[in-house]
C-alpha atoms as a PDB file:
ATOM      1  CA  UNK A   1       0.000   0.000   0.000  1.00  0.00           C
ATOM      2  CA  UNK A   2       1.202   3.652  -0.810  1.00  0.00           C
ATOM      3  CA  UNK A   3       0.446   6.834   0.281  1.00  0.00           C
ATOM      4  CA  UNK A   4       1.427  10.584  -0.022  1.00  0.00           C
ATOM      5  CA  UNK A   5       1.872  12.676   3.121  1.00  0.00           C
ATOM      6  CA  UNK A   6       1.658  16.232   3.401  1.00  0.00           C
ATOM      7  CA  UNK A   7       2.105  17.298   6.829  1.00  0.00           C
ATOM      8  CA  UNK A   8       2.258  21.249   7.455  1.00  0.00           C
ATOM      9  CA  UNK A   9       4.924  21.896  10.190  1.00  0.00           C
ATOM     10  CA  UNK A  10       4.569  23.356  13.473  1.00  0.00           C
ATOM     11  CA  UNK A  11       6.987  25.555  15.671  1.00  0.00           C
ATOM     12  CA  UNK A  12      10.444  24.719  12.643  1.00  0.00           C
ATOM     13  CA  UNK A  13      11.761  26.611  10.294  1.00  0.00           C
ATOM     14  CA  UNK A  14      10.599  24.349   7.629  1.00  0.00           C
ATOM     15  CA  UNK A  15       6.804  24.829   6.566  1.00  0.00           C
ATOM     16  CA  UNK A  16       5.637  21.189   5.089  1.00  0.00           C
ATOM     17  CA  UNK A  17       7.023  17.777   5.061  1.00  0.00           C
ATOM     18  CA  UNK A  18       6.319  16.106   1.888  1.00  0.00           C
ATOM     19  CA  UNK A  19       7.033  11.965   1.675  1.00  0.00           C
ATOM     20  CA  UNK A  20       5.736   8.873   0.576  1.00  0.00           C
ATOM     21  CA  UNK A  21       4.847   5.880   2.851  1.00  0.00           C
ATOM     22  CA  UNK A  22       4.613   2.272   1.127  1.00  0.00           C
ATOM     23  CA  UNK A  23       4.719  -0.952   2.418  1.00  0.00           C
ATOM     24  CA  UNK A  24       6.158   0.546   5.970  1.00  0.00           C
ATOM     25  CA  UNK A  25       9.173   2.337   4.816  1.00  0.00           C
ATOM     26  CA  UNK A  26      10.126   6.458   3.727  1.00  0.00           C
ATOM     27  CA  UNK A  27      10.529   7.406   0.426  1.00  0.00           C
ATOM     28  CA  UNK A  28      10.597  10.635  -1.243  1.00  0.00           C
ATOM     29  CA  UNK A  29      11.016  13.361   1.964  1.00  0.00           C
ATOM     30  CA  UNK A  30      11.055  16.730   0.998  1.00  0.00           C
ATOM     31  CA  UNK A  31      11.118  19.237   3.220  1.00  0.00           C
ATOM     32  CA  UNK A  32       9.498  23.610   2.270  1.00  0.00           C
ATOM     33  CA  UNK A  33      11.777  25.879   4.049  1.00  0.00           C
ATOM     34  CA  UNK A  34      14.049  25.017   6.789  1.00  0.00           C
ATOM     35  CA  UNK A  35      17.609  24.668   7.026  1.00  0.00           C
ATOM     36  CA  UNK A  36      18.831  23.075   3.496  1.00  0.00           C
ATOM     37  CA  UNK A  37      21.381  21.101   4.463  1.00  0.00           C
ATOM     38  CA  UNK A  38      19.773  19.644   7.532  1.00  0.00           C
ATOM     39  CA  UNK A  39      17.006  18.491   6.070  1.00  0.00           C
ATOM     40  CA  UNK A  40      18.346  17.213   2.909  1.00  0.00           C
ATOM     41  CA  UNK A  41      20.239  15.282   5.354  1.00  0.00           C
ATOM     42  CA  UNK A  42      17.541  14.372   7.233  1.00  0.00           C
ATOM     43  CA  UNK A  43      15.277  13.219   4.055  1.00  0.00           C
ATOM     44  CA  UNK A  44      18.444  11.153   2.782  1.00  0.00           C
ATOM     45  CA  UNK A  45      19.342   9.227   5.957  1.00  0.00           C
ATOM     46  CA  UNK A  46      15.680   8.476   6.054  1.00  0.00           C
ATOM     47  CA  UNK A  47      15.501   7.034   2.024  1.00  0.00           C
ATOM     48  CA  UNK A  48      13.577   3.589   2.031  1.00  0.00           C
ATOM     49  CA  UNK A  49      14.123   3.346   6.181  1.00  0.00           C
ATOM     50  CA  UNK A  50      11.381   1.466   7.904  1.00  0.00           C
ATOM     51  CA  UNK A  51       8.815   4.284   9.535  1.00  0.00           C
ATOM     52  CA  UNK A  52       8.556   2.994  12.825  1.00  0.00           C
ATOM     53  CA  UNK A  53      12.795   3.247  13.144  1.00  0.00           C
ATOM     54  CA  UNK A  54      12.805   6.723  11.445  1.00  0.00           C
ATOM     55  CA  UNK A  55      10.129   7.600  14.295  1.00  0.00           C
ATOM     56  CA  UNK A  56      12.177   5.560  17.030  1.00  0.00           C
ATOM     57  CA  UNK A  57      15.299   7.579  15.623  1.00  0.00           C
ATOM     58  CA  UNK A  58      13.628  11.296  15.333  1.00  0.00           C
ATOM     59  CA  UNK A  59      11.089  11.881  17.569  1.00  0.00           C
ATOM     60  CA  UNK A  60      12.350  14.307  20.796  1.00  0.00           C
ATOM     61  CA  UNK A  61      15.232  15.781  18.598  1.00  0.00           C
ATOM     62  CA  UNK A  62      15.350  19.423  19.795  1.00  0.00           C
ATOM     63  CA  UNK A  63      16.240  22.412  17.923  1.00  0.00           C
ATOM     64  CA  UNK A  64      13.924  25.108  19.296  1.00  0.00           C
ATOM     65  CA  UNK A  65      13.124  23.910  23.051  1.00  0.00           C
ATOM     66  CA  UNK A  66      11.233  20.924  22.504  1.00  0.00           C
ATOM     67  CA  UNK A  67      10.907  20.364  18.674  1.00  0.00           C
ATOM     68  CA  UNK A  68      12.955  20.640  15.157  1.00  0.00           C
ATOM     69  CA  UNK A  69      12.476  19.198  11.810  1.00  0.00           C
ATOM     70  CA  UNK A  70      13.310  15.840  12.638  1.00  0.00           C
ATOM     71  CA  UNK A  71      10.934  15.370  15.121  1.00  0.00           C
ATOM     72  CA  UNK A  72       8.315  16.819  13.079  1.00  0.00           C
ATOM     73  CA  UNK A  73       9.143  14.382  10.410  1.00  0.00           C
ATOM     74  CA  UNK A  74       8.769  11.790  13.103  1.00  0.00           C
ATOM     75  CA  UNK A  75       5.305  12.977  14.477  1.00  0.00           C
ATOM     76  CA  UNK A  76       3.827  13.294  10.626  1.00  0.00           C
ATOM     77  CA  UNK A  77       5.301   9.492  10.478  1.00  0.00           C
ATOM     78  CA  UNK A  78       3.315   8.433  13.028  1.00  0.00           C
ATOM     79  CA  UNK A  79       0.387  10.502  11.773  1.00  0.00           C
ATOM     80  CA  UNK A  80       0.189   8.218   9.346  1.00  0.00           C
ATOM     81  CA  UNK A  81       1.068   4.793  10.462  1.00  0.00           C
END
């Protein structure tokens, strides 16, 4: 099964998390906005990862107090799962 997330961010720099969720693994992450060469890094490292480890890995990263773009990457994840 596939399906296309758009999540709009909350409390980041970035302003919408765009990805594609098949079979239980990331494809596809794109990040609006932020800080380019975080999240590029961020969508890479996370290329054809199972969700539930991309979640285990992201969620409670901080950047700004208590969230950043990983962890909002993590909470669309889950979201959707």
């Amino acid at each position: 099964m596939e399906k296309h997330v758009t999540y709009k961010t909350k409390g980041v720099c970035s302003t919408q998390i765009d990805f594609d969720l098949r079979d239980g693994h990331i494809y596809n992450v794109k990040y609006t906005g932020g800080c380019r060469g975080n999240t590029q890094g961020v969508a890479r490292l996370a290329e054809g990862m199972e969700a539930e480890e991309v979640v285990r890995r992201c969620k409670g990263i901080e950047c700004r107090g208590d969230n950043s773009c990983p962890n909002q990457l993590a909470l669309a994840i889950e979201a959707n799962l």
